[in-house]
C-alpha atoms as a PDB file:
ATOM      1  CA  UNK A   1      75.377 152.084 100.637  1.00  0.00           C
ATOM      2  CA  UNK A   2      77.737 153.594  97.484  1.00  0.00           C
ATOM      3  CA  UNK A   3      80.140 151.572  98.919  1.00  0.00           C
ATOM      4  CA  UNK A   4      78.130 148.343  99.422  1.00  0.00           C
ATOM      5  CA  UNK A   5      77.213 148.750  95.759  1.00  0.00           C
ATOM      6  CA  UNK A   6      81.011 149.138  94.348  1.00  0.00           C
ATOM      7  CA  UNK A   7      82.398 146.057  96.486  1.00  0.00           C
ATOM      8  CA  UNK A   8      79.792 144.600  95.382  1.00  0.00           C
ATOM      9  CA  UNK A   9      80.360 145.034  91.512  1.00  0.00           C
ATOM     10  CA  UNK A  10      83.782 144.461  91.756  1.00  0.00           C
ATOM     11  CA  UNK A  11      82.880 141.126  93.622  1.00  0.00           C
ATOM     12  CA  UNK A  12      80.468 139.895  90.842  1.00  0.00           C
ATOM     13  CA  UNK A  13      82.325 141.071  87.850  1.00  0.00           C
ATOM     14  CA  UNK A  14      85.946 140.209  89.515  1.00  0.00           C
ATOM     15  CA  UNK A  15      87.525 137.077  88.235  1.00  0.00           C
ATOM     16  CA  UNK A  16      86.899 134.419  91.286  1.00  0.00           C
ATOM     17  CA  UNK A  17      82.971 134.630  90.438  1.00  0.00           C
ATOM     18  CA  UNK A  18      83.578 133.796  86.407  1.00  0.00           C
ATOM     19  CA  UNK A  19      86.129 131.131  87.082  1.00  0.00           C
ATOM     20  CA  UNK A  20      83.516 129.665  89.663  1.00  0.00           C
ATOM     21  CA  UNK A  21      80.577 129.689  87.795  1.00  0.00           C
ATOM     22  CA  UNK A  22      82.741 128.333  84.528  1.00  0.00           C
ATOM     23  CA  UNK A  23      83.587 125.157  87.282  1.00  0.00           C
ATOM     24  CA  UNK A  24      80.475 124.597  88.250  1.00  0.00           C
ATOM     25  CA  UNK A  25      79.047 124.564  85.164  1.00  0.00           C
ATOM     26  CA  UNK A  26      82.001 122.217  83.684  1.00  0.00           C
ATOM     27  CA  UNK A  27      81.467 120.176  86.839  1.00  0.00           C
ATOM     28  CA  UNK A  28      77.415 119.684  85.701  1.00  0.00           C
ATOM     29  CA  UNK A  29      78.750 118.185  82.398  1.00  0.00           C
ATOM     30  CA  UNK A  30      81.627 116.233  83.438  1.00  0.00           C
ATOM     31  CA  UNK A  31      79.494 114.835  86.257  1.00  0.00           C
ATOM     32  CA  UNK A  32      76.752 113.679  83.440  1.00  0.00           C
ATOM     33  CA  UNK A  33      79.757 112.050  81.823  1.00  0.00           C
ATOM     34  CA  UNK A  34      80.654 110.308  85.085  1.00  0.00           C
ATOM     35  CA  UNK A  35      76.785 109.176  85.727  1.00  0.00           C
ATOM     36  CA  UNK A  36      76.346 107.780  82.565  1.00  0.00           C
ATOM     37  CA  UNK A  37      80.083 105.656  83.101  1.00  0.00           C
ATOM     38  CA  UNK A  38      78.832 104.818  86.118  1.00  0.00           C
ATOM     39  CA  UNK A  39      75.549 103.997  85.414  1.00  0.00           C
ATOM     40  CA  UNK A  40      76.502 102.722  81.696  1.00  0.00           C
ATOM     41  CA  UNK A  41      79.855 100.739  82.125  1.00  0.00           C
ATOM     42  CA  UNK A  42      80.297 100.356  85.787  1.00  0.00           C
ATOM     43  CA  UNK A  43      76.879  98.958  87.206  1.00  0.00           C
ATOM     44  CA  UNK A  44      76.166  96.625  84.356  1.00  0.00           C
ATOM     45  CA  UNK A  45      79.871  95.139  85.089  1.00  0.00           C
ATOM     46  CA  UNK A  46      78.971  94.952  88.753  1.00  0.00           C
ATOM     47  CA  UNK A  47      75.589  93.565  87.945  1.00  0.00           C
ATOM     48  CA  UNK A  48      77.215  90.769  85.379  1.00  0.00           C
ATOM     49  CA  UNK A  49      78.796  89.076  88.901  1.00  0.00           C
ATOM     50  CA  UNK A  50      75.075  89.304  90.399  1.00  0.00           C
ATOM     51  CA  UNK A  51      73.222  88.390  87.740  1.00  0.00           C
ATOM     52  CA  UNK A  52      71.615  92.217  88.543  1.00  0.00           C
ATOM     53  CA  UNK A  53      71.305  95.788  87.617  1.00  0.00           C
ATOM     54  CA  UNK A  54      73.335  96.931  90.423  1.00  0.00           C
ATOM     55  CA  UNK A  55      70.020  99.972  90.517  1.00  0.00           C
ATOM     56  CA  UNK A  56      67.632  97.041  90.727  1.00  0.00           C
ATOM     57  CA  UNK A  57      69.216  96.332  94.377  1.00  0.00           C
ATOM     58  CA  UNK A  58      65.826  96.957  96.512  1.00  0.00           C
ATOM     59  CA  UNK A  59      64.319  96.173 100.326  1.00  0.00           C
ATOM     60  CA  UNK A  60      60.806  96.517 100.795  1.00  0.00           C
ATOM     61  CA  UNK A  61      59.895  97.358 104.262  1.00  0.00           C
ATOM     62  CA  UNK A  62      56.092  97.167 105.016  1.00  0.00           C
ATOM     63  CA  UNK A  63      54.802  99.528 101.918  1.00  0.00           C
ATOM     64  CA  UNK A  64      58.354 101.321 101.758  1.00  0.00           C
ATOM     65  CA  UNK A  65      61.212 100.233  98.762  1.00  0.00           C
ATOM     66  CA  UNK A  66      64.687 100.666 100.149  1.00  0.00           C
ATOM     67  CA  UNK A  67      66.524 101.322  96.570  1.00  0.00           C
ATOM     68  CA  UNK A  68      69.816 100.712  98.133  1.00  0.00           C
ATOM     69  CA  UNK A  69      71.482  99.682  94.729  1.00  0.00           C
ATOM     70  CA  UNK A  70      70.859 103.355  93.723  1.00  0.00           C
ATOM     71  CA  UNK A  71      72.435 104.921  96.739  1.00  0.00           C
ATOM     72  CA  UNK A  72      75.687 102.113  95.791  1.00  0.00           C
ATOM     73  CA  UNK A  73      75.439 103.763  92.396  1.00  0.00           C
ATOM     74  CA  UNK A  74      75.892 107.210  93.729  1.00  0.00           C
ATOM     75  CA  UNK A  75      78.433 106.082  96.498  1.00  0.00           C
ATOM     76  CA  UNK A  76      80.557 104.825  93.173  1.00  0.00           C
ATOM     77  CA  UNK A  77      79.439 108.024  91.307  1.00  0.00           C
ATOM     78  CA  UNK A  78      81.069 110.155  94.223  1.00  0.00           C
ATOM     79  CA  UNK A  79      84.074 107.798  94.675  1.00  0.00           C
ATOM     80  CA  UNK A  80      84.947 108.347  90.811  1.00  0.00           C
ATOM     81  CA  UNK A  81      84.547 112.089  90.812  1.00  0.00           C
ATOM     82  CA  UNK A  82      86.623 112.438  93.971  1.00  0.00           C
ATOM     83  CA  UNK A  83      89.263 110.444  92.597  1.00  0.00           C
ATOM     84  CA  UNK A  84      89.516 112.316  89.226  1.00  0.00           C
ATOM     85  CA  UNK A  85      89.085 116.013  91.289  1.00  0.00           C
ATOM     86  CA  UNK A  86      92.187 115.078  92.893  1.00  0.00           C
ATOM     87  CA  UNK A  87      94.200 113.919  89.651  1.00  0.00           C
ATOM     88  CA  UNK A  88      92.933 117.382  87.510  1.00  0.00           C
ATOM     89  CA  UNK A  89      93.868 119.165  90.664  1.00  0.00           C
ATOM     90  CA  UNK A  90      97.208 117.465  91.606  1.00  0.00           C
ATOM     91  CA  UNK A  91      98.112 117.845  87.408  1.00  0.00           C
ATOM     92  CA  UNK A  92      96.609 121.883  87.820  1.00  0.00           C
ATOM     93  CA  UNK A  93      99.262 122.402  90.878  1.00  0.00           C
ATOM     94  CA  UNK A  94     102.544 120.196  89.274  1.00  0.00           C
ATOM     95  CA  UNK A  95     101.981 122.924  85.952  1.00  0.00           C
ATOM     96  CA  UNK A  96     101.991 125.936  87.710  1.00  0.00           C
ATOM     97  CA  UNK A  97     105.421 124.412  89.185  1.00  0.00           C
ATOM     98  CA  UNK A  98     106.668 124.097  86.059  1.00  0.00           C
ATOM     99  CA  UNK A  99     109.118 126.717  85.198  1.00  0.00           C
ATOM    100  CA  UNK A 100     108.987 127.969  88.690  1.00  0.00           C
ATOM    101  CA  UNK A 101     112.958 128.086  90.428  1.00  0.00           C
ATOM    102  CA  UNK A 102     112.620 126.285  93.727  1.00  0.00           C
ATOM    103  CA  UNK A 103     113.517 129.068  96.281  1.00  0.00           C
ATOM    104  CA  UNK A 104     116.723 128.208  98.248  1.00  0.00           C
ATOM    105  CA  UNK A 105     117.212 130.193 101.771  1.00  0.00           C
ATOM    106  CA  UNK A 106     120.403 130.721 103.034  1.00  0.00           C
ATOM    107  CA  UNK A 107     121.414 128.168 105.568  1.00  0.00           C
ATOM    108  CA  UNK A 108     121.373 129.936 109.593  1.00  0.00           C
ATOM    109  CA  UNK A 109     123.530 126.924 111.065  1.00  0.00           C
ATOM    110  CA  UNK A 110     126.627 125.410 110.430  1.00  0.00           C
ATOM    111  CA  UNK A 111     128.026 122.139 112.262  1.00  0.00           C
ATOM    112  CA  UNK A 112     130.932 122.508 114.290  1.00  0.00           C
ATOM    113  CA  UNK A 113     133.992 120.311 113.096  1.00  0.00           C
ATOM    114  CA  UNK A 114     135.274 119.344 116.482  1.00  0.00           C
ATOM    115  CA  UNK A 115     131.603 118.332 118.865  1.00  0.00           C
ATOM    116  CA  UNK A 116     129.626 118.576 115.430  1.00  0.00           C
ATOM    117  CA  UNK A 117     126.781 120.823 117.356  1.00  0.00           C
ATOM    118  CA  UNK A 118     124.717 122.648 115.627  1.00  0.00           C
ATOM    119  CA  UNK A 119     125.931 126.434 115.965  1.00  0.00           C
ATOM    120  CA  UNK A 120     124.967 129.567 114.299  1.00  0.00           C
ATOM    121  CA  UNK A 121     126.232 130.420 110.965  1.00  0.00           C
ATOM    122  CA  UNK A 122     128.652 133.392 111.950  1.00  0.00           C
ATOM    123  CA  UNK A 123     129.745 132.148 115.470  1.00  0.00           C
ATOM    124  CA  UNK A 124     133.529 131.869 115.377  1.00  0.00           C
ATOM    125  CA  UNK A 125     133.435 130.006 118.772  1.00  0.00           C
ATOM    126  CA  UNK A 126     131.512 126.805 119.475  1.00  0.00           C
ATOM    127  CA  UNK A 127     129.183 127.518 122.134  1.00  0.00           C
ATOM    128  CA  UNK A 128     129.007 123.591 123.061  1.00  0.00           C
ATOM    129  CA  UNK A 129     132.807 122.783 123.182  1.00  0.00           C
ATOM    130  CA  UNK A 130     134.124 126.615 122.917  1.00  0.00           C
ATOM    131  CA  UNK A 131     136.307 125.348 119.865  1.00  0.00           C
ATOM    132  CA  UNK A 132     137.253 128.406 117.545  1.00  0.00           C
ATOM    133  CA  UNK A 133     135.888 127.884 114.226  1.00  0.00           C
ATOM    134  CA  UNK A 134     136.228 129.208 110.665  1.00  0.00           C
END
Protein backbone atom coordinates (compact mmCIF):
# COMPACT_ATOMS: atom_id res chain seq x y z
CA UNK A 1 0.00 0.00 0.00
CA UNK A 2 3.36 2.42 0.80
CA UNK A 3 3.99 1.85 -2.55
CA UNK A 4 0.53 2.53 -4.05
CA UNK A 5 0.70 5.78 -2.09
CA UNK A 6 4.31 7.01 -3.50
CA UNK A 7 3.41 6.16 -7.30
CA UNK A 8 0.70 7.68 -6.61
CA UNK A 9 2.15 11.13 -5.41
CA UNK A 10 4.63 11.16 -7.85
CA UNK A 11 1.75 10.62 -10.47
CA UNK A 12 -0.35 13.63 -9.20
CA UNK A 13 2.39 16.01 -8.42
CA UNK A 14 4.60 14.83 -11.64
CA UNK A 15 4.49 17.18 -14.54
CA UNK A 16 1.97 15.30 -17.16
CA UNK A 17 -1.00 15.95 -14.52
CA UNK A 18 -0.15 20.02 -14.26
CA UNK A 19 0.41 20.40 -17.95
CA UNK A 20 -3.03 18.49 -18.39
CA UNK A 21 -5.08 20.18 -16.14
CA UNK A 22 -3.37 23.75 -17.40
CA UNK A 23 -4.90 22.35 -21.15
CA UNK A 24 -7.95 21.61 -20.12
CA UNK A 25 -8.54 24.47 -18.39
CA UNK A 26 -7.06 26.75 -21.40
CA UNK A 27 -9.20 24.54 -23.64
CA UNK A 28 -12.58 25.73 -21.38
CA UNK A 29 -11.63 29.37 -22.26
CA UNK A 30 -10.49 29.15 -25.70
CA UNK A 31 -13.54 27.00 -26.43
CA UNK A 32 -15.87 30.01 -24.91
CA UNK A 33 -13.94 32.15 -27.35
CA UNK A 34 -14.76 29.75 -30.20
CA UNK A 35 -18.68 29.51 -29.08
CA UNK A 36 -19.16 32.96 -28.93
CA UNK A 37 -17.31 33.29 -32.83
CA UNK A 38 -19.37 30.76 -33.69
CA UNK A 39 -22.38 31.67 -32.25
CA UNK A 40 -21.55 35.61 -32.62
CA UNK A 41 -19.91 35.98 -36.17
CA UNK A 42 -20.46 32.71 -37.84
CA UNK A 43 -24.30 31.85 -37.41
CA UNK A 44 -25.57 35.35 -37.92
CA UNK A 45 -23.44 35.26 -41.38
CA UNK A 46 -25.00 31.90 -42.14
CA UNK A 47 -28.37 33.11 -41.04
CA UNK A 48 -28.01 36.54 -43.31
CA UNK A 49 -28.29 33.90 -46.59
CA UNK A 50 -31.53 32.37 -44.77
CA UNK A 51 -33.02 35.15 -43.61
CA UNK A 52 -32.48 32.99 -40.02
CA UNK A 53 -30.66 32.55 -36.82
CA UNK A 54 -28.93 29.55 -37.96
CA UNK A 55 -30.07 28.31 -33.78
CA UNK A 56 -33.63 29.14 -34.75
CA UNK A 57 -33.41 26.02 -37.31
CA UNK A 58 -36.30 23.76 -35.57
CA UNK A 59 -38.70 20.47 -36.49
CA UNK A 60 -41.51 19.86 -34.39
CA UNK A 61 -42.49 16.31 -34.30
CA UNK A 62 -45.87 15.63 -32.53
CA UNK A 63 -45.08 17.64 -29.04
CA UNK A 64 -41.17 17.18 -29.62
CA UNK A 65 -38.81 20.41 -31.15
CA UNK A 66 -35.98 19.01 -33.21
CA UNK A 67 -33.42 22.13 -32.64
CA UNK A 68 -31.33 20.94 -35.44
CA UNK A 69 -29.84 24.51 -36.13
CA UNK A 70 -28.21 24.10 -32.65
CA UNK A 71 -26.66 20.74 -33.27
CA UNK A 72 -25.28 22.69 -36.96
CA UNK A 73 -23.95 25.25 -34.52
CA UNK A 74 -22.01 22.76 -32.54
CA UNK A 75 -21.05 20.63 -35.69
CA UNK A 76 -19.32 24.21 -36.83
CA UNK A 77 -18.18 24.77 -33.18
CA UNK A 78 -16.27 21.30 -33.36
CA UNK A 79 -15.13 21.78 -37.00
CA UNK A 80 -13.37 25.19 -35.88
CA UNK A 81 -11.71 23.83 -32.79
CA UNK A 82 -10.43 20.79 -34.67
CA UNK A 83 -9.04 22.83 -37.26
CA UNK A 84 -7.18 25.29 -34.93
CA UNK A 85 -5.98 22.02 -32.49
CA UNK A 86 -4.23 20.91 -35.45
CA UNK A 87 -2.55 24.38 -36.48
CA UNK A 88 -1.35 25.09 -32.45
CA UNK A 89 -0.24 21.52 -32.59
CA UNK A 90 1.43 21.31 -36.06
CA UNK A 91 3.19 25.09 -34.99
CA UNK A 92 4.01 23.22 -31.18
CA UNK A 93 5.88 20.22 -33.22
CA UNK A 94 7.73 22.56 -36.27
CA UNK A 95 9.36 24.65 -32.84
CA UNK A 96 10.63 21.92 -31.07
CA UNK A 97 12.36 21.15 -34.63
CA UNK A 98 13.83 24.19 -34.62
CA UNK A 99 17.41 24.08 -33.73
CA UNK A 100 17.29 20.37 -33.77
CA UNK A 101 20.29 18.76 -36.45
CA UNK A 102 18.41 16.34 -38.66
CA UNK A 103 20.13 12.96 -37.82
CA UNK A 104 21.94 11.49 -40.89
CA UNK A 105 22.71 7.49 -40.73
CA UNK A 106 25.38 6.17 -42.51
CA UNK A 107 24.36 4.75 -45.82
CA UNK A 108 24.48 0.36 -45.68
CA UNK A 109 24.38 0.11 -49.66
CA UNK A 110 26.26 1.29 -52.37
CA UNK A 111 25.32 0.80 -56.23
CA UNK A 112 27.52 -1.18 -58.21
CA UNK A 113 29.12 0.77 -61.25
CA UNK A 114 29.00 -2.01 -63.76
CA UNK A 115 24.97 -3.92 -63.20
CA UNK A 116 24.14 -0.83 -60.84
CA UNK A 117 22.61 -3.49 -58.10
CA UNK A 118 22.21 -2.57 -55.01
CA UNK A 119 25.15 -4.24 -52.90
CA UNK A 120 26.34 -3.84 -49.44
CA UNK A 121 28.48 -1.03 -48.47
CA UNK A 122 31.86 -3.00 -47.87
CA UNK A 123 31.42 -5.81 -50.52
CA UNK A 124 34.42 -5.57 -52.84
CA UNK A 125 32.69 -8.05 -55.26
CA UNK A 126 29.27 -7.57 -56.84
CA UNK A 127 27.21 -10.34 -55.80
CA UNK A 128 24.80 -9.77 -58.99
CA UNK A 129 27.49 -9.54 -61.79
CA UNK A 130 30.66 -10.67 -59.52
CA UNK A 131 32.38 -7.33 -60.78
CA UNK A 132 35.23 -6.27 -58.26
CA UNK A 133 34.48 -3.01 -56.87
CA UNK A 134 36.15 -0.17 -54.95
Amino acid sequence: MKKFIQEFKEFAIGGNVIDMAVGVVIGAAFKTIVDSFVGDIISPIIGAFANKDLSAYVSTIGNVEIRYGAFLTAVINFLIMAVIIFIFVKAITKAKDIGKKPVVEDPTEKECPYCKQMIPIGATKCMHCTSNVE
